[in-house]
Protein backbone atom coordinates (compact mmCIF):
# COMPACT_ATOMS: atom_id res chain seq x y z
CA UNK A 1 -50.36 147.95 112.72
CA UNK A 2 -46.71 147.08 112.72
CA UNK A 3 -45.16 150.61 112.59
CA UNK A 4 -47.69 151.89 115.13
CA UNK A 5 -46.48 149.41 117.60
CA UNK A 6 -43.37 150.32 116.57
CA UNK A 7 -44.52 154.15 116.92
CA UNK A 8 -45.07 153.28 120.36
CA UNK A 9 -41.64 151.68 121.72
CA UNK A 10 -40.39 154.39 119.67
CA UNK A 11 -41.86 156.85 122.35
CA UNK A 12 -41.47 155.05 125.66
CA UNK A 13 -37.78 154.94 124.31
CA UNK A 14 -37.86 158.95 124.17
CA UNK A 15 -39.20 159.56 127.03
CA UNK A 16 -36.26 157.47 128.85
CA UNK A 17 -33.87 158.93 127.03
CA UNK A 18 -35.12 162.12 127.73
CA UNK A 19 -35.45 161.11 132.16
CA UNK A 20 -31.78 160.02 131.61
CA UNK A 21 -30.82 163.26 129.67
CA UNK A 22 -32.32 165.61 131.77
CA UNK A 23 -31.78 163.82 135.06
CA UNK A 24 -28.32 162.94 135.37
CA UNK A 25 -26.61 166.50 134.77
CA UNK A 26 -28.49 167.26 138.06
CA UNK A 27 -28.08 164.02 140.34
CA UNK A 28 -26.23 165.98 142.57
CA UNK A 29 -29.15 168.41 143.81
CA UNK A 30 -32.21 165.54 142.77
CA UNK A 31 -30.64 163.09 145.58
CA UNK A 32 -30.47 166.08 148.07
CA UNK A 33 -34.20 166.58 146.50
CA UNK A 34 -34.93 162.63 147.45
CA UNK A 35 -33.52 162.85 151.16
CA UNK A 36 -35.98 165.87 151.81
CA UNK A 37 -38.73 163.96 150.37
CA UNK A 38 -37.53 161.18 153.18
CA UNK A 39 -39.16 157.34 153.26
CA UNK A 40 -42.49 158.20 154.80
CA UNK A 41 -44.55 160.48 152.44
CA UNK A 42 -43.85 157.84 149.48
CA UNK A 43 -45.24 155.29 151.55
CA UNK A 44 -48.28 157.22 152.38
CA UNK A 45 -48.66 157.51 148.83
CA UNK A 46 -48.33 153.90 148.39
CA UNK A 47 -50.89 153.23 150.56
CA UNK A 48 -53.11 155.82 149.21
CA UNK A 49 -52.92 154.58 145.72
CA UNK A 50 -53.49 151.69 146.96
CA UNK A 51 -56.42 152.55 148.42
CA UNK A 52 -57.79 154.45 145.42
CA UNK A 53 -57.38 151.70 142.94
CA UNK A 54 -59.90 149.54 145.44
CA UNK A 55 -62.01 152.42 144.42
CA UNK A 56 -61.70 151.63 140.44
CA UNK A 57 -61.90 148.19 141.11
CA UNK A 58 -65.48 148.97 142.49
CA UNK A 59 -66.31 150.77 139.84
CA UNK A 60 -65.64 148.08 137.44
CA UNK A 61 -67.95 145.27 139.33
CA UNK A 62 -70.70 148.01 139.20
CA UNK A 63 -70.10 148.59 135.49
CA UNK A 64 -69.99 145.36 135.11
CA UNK A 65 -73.42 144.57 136.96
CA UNK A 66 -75.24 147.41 135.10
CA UNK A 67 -74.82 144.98 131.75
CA UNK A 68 -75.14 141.53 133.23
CA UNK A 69 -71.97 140.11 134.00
CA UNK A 70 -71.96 138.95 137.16
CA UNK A 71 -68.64 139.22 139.36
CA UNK A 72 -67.89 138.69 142.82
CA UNK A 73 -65.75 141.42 144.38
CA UNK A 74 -62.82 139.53 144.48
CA UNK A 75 -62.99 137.91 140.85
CA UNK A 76 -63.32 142.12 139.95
CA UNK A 77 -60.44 142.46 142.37
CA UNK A 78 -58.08 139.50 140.43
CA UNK A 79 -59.27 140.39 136.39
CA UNK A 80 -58.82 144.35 136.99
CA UNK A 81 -55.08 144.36 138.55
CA UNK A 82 -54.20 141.50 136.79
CA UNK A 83 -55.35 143.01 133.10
CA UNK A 84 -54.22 146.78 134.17
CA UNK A 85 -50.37 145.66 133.62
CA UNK A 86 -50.94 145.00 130.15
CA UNK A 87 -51.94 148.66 129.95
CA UNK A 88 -47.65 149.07 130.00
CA UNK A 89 -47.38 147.13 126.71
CA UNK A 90 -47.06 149.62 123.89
CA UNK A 91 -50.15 149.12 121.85
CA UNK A 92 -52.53 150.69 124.45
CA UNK A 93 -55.20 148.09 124.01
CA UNK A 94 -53.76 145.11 125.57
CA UNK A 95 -55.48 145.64 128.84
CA UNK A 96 -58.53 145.36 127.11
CA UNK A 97 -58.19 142.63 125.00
CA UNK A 98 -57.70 140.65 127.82
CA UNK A 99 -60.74 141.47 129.62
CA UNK A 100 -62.65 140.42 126.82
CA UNK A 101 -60.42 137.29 126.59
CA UNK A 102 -61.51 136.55 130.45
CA UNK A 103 -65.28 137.45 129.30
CA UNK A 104 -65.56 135.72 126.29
CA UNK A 105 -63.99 132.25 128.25
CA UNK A 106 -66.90 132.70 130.73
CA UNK A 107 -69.35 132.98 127.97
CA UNK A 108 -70.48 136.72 127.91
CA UNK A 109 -71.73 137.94 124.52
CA UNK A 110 -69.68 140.40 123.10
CA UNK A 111 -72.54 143.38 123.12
CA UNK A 112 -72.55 143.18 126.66
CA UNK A 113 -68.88 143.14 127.36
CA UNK A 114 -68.76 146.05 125.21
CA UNK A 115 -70.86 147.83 127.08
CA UNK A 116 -69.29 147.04 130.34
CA UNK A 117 -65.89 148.32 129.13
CA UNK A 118 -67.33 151.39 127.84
CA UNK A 119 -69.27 152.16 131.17
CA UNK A 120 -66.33 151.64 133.10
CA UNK A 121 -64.06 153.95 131.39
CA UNK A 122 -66.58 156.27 130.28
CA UNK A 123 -67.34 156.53 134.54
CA UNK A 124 -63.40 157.09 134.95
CA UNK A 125 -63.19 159.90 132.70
CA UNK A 126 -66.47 161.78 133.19
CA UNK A 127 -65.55 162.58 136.80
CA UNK A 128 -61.97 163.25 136.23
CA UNK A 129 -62.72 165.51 133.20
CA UNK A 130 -65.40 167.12 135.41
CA UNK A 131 -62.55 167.48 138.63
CA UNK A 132 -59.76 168.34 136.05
CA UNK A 133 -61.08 171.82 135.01
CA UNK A 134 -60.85 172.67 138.56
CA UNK A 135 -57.34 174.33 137.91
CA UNK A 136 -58.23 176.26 135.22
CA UNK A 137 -61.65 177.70 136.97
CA UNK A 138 -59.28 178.50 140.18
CA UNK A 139 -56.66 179.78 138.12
CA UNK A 140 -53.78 177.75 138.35
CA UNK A 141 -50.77 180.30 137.04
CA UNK A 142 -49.43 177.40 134.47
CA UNK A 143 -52.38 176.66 133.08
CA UNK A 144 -53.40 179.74 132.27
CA UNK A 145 -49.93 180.95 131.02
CA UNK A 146 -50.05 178.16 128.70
CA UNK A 147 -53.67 179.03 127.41
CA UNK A 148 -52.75 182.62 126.72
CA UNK A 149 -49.59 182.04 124.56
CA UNK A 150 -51.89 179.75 122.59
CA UNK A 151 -53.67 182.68 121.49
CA UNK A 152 -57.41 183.26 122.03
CA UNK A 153 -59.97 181.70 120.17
CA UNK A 154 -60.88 185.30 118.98
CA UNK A 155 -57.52 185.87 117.37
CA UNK A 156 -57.31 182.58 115.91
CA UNK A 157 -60.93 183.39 114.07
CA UNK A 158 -59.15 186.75 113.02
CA UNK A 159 -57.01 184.77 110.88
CA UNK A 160 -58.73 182.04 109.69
CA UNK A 161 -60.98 184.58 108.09
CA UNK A 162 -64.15 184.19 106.82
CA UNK A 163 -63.85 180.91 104.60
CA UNK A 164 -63.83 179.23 107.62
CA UNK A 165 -66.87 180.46 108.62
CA UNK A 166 -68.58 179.53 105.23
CA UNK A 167 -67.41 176.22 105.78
CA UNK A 168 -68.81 175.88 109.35
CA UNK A 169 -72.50 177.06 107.84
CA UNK A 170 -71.82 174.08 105.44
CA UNK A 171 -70.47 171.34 107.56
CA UNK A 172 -73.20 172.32 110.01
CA UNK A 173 -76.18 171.44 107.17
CA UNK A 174 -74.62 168.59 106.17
CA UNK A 175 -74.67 167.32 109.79
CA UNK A 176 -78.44 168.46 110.65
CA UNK A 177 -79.05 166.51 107.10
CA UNK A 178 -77.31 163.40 107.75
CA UNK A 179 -79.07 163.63 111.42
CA UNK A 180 -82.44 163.98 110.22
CA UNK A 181 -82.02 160.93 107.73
CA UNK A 182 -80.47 159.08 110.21
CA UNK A 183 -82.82 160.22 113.24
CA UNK A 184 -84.01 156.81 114.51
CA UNK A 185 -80.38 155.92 114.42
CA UNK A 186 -79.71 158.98 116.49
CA UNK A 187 -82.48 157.77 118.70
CA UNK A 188 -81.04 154.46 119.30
CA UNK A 189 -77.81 156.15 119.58
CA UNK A 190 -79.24 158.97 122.44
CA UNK A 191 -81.03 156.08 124.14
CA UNK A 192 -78.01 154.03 124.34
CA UNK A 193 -75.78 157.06 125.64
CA UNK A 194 -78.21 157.64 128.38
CA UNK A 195 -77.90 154.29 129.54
CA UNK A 196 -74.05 154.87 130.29
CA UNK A 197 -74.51 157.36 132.32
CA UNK A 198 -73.31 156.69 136.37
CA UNK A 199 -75.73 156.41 138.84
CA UNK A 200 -74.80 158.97 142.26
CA UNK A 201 -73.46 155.84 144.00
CA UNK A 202 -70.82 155.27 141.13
CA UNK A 203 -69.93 159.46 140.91
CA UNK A 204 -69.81 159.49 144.91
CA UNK A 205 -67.09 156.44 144.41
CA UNK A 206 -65.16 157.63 141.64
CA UNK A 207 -64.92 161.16 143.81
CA UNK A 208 -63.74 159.46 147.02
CA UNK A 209 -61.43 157.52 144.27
CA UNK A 210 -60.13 160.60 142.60
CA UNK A 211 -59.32 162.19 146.48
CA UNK A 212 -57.15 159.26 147.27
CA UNK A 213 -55.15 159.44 143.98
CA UNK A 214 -55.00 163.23 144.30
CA UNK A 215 -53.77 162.70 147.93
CA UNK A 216 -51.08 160.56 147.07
CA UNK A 217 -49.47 163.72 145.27
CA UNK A 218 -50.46 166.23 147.74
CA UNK A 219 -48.26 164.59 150.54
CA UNK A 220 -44.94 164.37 148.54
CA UNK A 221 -44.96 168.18 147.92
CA UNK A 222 -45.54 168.93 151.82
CA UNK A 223 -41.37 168.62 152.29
CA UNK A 224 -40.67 170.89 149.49
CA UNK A 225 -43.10 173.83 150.12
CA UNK A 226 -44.27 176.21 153.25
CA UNK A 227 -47.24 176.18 153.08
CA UNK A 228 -49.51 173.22 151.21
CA UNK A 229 -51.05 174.46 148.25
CA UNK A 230 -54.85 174.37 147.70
CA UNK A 231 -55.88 170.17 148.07
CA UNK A 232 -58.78 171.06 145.86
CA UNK A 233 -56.20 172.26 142.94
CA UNK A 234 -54.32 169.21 143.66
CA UNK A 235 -57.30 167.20 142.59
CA UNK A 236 -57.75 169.21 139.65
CA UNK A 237 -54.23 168.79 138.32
CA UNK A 238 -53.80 164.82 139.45
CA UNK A 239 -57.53 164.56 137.13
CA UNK A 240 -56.68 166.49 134.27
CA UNK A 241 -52.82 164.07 133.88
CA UNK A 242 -54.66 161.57 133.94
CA UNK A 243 -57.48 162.21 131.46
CA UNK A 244 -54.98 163.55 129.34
CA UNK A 245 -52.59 160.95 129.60
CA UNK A 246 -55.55 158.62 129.21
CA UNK A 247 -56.79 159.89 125.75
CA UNK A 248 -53.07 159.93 124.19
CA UNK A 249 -53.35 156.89 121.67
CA UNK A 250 -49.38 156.60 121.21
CA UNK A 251 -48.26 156.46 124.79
CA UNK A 252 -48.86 153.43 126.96
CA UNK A 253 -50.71 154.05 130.13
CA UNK A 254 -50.15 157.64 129.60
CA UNK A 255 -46.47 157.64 130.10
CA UNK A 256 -44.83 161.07 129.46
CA UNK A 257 -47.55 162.94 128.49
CA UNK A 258 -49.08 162.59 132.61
CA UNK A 259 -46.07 163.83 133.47
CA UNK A 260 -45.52 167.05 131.66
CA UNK A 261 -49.06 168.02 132.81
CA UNK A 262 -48.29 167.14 136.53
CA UNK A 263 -44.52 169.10 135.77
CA UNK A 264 -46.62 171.80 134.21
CA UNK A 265 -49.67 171.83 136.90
CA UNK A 266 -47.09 171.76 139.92
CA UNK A 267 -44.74 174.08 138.91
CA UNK A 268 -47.08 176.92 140.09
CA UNK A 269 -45.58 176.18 143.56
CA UNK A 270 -42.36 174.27 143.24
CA UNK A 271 -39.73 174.44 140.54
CA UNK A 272 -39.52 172.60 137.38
CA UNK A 273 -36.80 170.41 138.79
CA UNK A 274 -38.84 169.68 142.20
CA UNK A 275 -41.84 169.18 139.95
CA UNK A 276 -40.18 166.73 137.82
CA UNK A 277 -39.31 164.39 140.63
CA UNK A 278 -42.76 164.57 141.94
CA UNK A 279 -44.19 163.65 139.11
CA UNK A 280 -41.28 160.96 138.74
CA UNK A 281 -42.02 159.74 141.87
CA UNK A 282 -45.64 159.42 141.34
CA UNK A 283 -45.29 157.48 138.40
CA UNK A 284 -42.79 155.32 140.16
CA UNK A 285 -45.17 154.92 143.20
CA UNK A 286 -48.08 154.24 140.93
CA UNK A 287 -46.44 151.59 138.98
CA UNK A 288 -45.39 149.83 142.56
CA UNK A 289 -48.62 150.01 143.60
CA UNK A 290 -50.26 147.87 140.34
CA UNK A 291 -47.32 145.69 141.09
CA UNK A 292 -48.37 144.82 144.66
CA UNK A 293 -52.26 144.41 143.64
CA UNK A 294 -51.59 142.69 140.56
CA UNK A 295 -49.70 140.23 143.55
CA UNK A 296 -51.65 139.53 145.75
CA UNK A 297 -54.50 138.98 143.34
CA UNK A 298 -52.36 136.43 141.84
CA UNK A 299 -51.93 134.93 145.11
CA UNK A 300 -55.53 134.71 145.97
CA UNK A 301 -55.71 132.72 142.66
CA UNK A 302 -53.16 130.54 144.14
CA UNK A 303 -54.85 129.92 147.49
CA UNK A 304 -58.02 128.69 145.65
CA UNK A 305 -56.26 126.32 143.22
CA UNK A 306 -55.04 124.76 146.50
């Protein structure tokens, strides 16, 4: 466990050694890049992300009603800024462990906080995976490029040959084995599945959610471009970051690895430099953002004690 967390610091220290690297040879034409951005659009964002994360905070009293832990809005409000900082911690589970710290003091079984977390998350990711492919079925030019000197999947078969195929046949019988041994299991397993699943109320919040987030971006490339690119792409990059980001195990609340996919996603309409500070910026922005909720959540607490 030690020289994963260790992985970890290793790779937030990369990736600011690698801002500092590749920033500071071009200060010069980034602070001319800053001054056309200009003071509003980053606090439109602001507010916007603000906005959005009410969205996710929603989402987690509703996740956490489905399984019987009963939250007021404002108690959802407090635990999910106040936990979310943790996410910064390299380790990548802190923010969870203390949720379950909070719901274990408060004397929820573990099964149902479980549950709760997984619904959540699951939610998060369902409907940004679903919005994130939205570049690649519109065609967004970096995307694609990036798919087709991958190679095809055809190609790749060509030289994998056909032992891989014999091992596929083989893998696949073991599986259908082990699944009809197993099939109550399964059942439970199916049954269990299906009860994650969002209800339209949840989807129609997590879209609204998503559109805020999305929107936040859209209106810091406005100074930099002629004419606004497609707001539906915009969603479709902003999703896929973050889902990306998300399910990278070694890089605390996705850091780096959101970037390069908003640097790659925007740089079908802006430069790689331009692209860069966006994406800069909206990690900046976001991280303000937390900072502010995470605030006045703790000041709420405050009021009360009084």
């Amino acid at each position: 466990m030690a020289w994963k967390t260790a992985a970890k610091w290793f790779w937030v220290l990369t990736v600011i050694i690698f801002v500092i690297y590749y920033a500071w040879p071009r200060r010069e034409g980034f602070l001319e890049a800053v001054k056309t951005l200009g003071f509003v659009p980053v606090c439109f964002a602001f507010l916007l992300i603000v906005t959005a994360k009410l969205g996710l905070v929603e989402n987690m009293q509703r996740a956490c009603t489905r399984f019987g832990i009963h939250l007021g809005w404002w108690d959802c409000f407090r635990i999910y800024n106040h936990t979310q900082l943790a996410k910064y911690v390299p380790g990548s589970i802190w923010q969870f462990v203390g949720r379950i710290a909070i719901f274990n003091s408060r004397g929820y079984e573990g099964r149902t906080i479980r549950d709760a977390l997984l619904a959540e998350h699951f939610w998060v990711i369902l409907v940004a995976g679903a919005l994130g492919i939205v570049p690649l079925l519109l065609g967004n030019n970096a995307y694609i490029d990036l798919i087709d000197q991958s190679g095809t999947w055809v190609e790749q078969w060509h030289t994998v040959g056909a032992w891989s195929g014999a091992f596929l046949v083989v893998a696949s019988m073991v599986v259908v084995t082990a699944t009809w041994r197993w099939i109550n299991k399964v059942r439970a397993l199916v049954r269990w599945f299906i009860g994650l699943m969002p209800s339209w109320r949840v989807v129609t919040i997590l879209l609204l959610t998503w559109a805020l987030f999305a929107a936040s971006l859209w209106v810091t490339i406005q100074p930099f471009v002629e004419h606004l690119p497609p707001y539906v792409q915009i969603v479709g990059v902003c999703c896929l970051a973050y889902v990306i980001g998300f399910l990278a195990p070694f890089a605390p609340a996705g850091l780096g690895v959101r970037e390069v996919v908003l640097v790659l996603g925007l740089s079908t309409w802006v430069n790689a430099d331009i692209a860069f500070l966006l994406a800069s910026v909206n990690r900046l922005v976001y991280f303000f953002a937390e900072i502010a909720l995470a605030s006045v959540g703790f000041a709420k607490n405050c009021s009360i004690a009084k």
